[in-house]
Structure formats: structure tokens, C-alpha cells
Protein backbone atom coordinates (compact mmCIF):
# COMPACT_ATOMS: atom_id res chain seq x y z
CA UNK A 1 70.91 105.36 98.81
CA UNK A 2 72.02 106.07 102.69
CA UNK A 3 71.85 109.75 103.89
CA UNK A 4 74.88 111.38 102.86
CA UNK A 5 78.07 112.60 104.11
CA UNK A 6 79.10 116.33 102.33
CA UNK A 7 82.50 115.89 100.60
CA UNK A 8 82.11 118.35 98.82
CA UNK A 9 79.37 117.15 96.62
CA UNK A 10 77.21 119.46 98.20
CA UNK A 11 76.28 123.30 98.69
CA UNK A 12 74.83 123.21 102.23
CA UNK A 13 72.55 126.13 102.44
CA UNK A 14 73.54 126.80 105.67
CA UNK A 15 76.58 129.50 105.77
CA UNK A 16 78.67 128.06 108.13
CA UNK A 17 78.25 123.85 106.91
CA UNK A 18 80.61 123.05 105.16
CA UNK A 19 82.65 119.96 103.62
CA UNK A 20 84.77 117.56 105.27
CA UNK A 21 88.45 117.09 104.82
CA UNK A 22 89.80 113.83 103.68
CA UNK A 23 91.13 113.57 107.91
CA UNK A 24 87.62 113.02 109.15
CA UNK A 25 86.46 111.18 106.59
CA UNK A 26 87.52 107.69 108.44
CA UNK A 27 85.64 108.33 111.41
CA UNK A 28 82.59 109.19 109.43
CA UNK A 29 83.02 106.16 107.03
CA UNK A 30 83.97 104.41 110.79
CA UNK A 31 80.40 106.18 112.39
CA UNK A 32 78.44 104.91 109.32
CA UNK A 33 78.91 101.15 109.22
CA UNK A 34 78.33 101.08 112.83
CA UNK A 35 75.06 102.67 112.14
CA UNK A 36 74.15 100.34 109.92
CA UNK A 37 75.24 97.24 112.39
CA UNK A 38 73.27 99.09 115.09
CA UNK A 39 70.32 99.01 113.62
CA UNK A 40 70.63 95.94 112.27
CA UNK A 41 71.70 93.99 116.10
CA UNK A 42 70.16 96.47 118.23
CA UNK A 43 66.34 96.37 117.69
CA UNK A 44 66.01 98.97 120.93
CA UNK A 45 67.50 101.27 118.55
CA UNK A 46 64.77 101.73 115.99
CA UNK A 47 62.13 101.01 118.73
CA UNK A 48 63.47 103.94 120.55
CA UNK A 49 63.38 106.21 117.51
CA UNK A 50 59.40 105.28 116.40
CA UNK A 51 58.59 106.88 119.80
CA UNK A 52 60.09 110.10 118.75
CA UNK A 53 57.42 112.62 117.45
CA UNK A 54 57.95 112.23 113.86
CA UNK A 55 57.70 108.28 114.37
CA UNK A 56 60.53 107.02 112.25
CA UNK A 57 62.87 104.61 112.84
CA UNK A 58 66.53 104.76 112.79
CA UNK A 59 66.73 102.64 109.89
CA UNK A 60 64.33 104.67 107.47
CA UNK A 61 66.38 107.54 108.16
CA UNK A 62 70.26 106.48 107.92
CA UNK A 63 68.68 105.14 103.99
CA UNK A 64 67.14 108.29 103.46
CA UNK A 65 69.17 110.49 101.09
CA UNK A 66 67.80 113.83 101.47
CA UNK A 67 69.58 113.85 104.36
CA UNK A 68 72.91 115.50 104.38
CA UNK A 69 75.28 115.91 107.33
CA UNK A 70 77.98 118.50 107.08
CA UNK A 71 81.20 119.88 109.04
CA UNK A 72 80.48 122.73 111.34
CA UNK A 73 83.97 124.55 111.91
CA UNK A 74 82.02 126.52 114.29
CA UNK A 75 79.98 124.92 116.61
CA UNK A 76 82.20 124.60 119.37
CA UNK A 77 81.29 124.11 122.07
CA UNK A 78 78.87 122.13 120.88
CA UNK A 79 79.21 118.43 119.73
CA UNK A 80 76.76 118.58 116.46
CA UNK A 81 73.45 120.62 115.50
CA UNK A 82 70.87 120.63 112.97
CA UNK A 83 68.78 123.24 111.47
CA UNK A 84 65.63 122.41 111.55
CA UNK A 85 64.01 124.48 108.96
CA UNK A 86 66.85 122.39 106.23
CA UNK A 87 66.88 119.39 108.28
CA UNK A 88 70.69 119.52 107.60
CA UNK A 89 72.84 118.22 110.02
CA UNK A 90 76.16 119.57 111.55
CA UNK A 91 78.88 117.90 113.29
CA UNK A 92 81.38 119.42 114.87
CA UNK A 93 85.36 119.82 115.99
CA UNK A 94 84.57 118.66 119.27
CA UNK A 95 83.06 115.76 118.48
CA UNK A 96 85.84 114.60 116.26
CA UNK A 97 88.74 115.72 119.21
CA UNK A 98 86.57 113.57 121.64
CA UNK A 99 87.05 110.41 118.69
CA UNK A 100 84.99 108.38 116.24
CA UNK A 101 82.39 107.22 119.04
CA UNK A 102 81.86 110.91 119.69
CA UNK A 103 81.10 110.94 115.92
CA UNK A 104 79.16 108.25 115.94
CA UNK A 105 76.65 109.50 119.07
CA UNK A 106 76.47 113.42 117.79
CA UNK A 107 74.65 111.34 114.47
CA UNK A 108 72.85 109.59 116.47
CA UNK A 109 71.64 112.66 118.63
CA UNK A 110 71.16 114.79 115.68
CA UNK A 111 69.12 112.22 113.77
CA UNK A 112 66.88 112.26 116.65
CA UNK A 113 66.16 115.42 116.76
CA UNK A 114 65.18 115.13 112.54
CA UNK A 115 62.89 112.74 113.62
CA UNK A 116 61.36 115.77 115.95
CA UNK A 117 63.29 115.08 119.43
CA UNK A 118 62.94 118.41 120.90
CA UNK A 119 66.18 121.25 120.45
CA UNK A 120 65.05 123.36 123.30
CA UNK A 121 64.09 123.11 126.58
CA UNK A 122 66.29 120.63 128.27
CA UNK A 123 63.92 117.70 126.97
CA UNK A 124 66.61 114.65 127.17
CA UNK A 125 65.15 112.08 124.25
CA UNK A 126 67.60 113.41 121.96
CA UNK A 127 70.44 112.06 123.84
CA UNK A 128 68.15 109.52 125.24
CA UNK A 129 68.43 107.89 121.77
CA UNK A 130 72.34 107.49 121.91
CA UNK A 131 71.74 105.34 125.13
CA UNK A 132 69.26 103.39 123.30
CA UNK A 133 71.61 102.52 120.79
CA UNK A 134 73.81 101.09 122.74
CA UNK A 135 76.52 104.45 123.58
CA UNK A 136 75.87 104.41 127.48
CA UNK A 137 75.15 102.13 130.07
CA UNK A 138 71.89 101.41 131.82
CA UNK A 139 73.68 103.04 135.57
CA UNK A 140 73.94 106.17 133.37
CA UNK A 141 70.63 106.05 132.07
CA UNK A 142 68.45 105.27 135.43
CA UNK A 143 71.04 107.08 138.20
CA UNK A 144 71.29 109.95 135.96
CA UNK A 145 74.95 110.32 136.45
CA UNK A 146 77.67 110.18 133.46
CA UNK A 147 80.18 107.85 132.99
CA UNK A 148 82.71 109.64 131.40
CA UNK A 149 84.34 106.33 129.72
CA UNK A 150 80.52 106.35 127.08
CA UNK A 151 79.77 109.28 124.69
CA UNK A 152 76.11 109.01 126.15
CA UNK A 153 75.54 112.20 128.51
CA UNK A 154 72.54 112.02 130.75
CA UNK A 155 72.69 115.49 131.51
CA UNK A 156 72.50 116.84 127.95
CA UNK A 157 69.17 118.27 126.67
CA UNK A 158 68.25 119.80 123.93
């Protein structure tokens, strides 16, 4: 079974994760077949994520379901989060204003830092991992500067 989604299935132990309303649910349901058609067309994608510290790839985790990721009402400004001593996973208003590819990369970025991408510090492989997945383009990536038409960030660590 894939990692899961809380619909309310789930008492997050965190206080303020939370279930998501039947509005988001498309872009999640949206956020996780393209997850599973990244992984599966993109092999950069899980090659990227065995480098991280914990060494798994991108498609151990999406099938892993110990893995729950939750609505955080109040994580603005942020995009997404995860707390690392549950492992659970947050995502955020912002991410859904900014649309289902905004989704799609704050999973991407928070599943990277599960698989031990650094939170603090303004180490970069977390976000590095939406580029390799295919969310930003390589001028992005190598010039450093963002193109604000990808949800791929160079400038966002941690």
C-alpha cells in the first residue's frame, strides 16, 4: 500500500496536522499519480533520492505506508514541512493557492527531507530533488536563478 493521504482516517500526532477537505483532495489524488509516473519515466528521480543520507529511493518511499501526509492550516508561509521526530508530513495553504504542481513539488521536497535531506541550514538537496524530478529546468538548476513559470526554487534551503 502507497504512503497515505489523511482524510480523516488518521489522528496525526502532531497538533496542528490535520485532515483534508474533499476541495484538495483532487490535487492530491492529481500529485499522486504523477508520482507514481515520475518514478516510473524519470529514472533521475530515484537516482537522485539514493544519494540522500538515508539512501532510499523515491519509489520505496511513495509505497511505503507508514507514511502519512497531512493538511497544515498553519504553515503559511511555508509551502509544506515535516516533523522529523513522526516523520509526518505537512502540506500547506500555500502550496495548494500556488496549484496542483505546487502540491506535487512540496511532496516531493518533503519526502526528501524523510529520506534525511537536511531541514536546517540552507543545505539545497531538499529542493534539489524537485529539480531532479523533473519540476525545474536545468538554467534554474546550474545559473541558480528561478524561473518563476516551475515550482522548483533554487534559492530554497532547508
Amino acid at each position: 500500500m502507497p504512503f497515505q493521504f489523511n482524510v480523516g482516517d488518521h489522528s496525526s500526532p502532531i497538533w496542528n496536522y490535520t485532515r483534508f477537505d474533499s476541495a484538495q483532495y483532487n490535487k492530491l489524488k492529481w500529485a499522486r499519480n504523477k508520482l507514481f509516473k515520475m518514478v516510473k519515466n524519470l529514472p533521475g528521480c530515484n537516482a537522485y533520492f539514493r544519494t540522500l543520507p538515508r539512501g532510499r529511493s523515491l519509489s520505496d518511499m511513495i509505497g511505503d505506508s507508514s507514511i502519512w501526509v497531512n493538511y497544515g492550516p498553519t504553515l503559511s508561509p511555508l509551502y509544506g514541512e515535516i516533523h522529523v521526530p513522526s516523520g509526518e508530513i505537512a502540506v500547506g495553504d500555500r502550496a495548494f493557492n500556488m496549484g496542483r504542481w505546487m502540491v506535487l513539488a512540496t511532496i516531493v521536497h518533503e519526502f526528501a527531507h524523510r529520506n534525511g535531506a537536511p531541514i536546517t541550514g540552507g543545505d539545497t538537496r531538499a529542493e534539489e530533488a524537485v529539480y531532479h524530478c523533473g519540476l525545474g529546468n536545468s538554467k534554474e538548476y546550474y545559473e541558480g536563478v528561478d524561473d518563476p513559470s516551475t515550482p522548483y526554487d533554487p534559492s530554497v534551503g532547508g
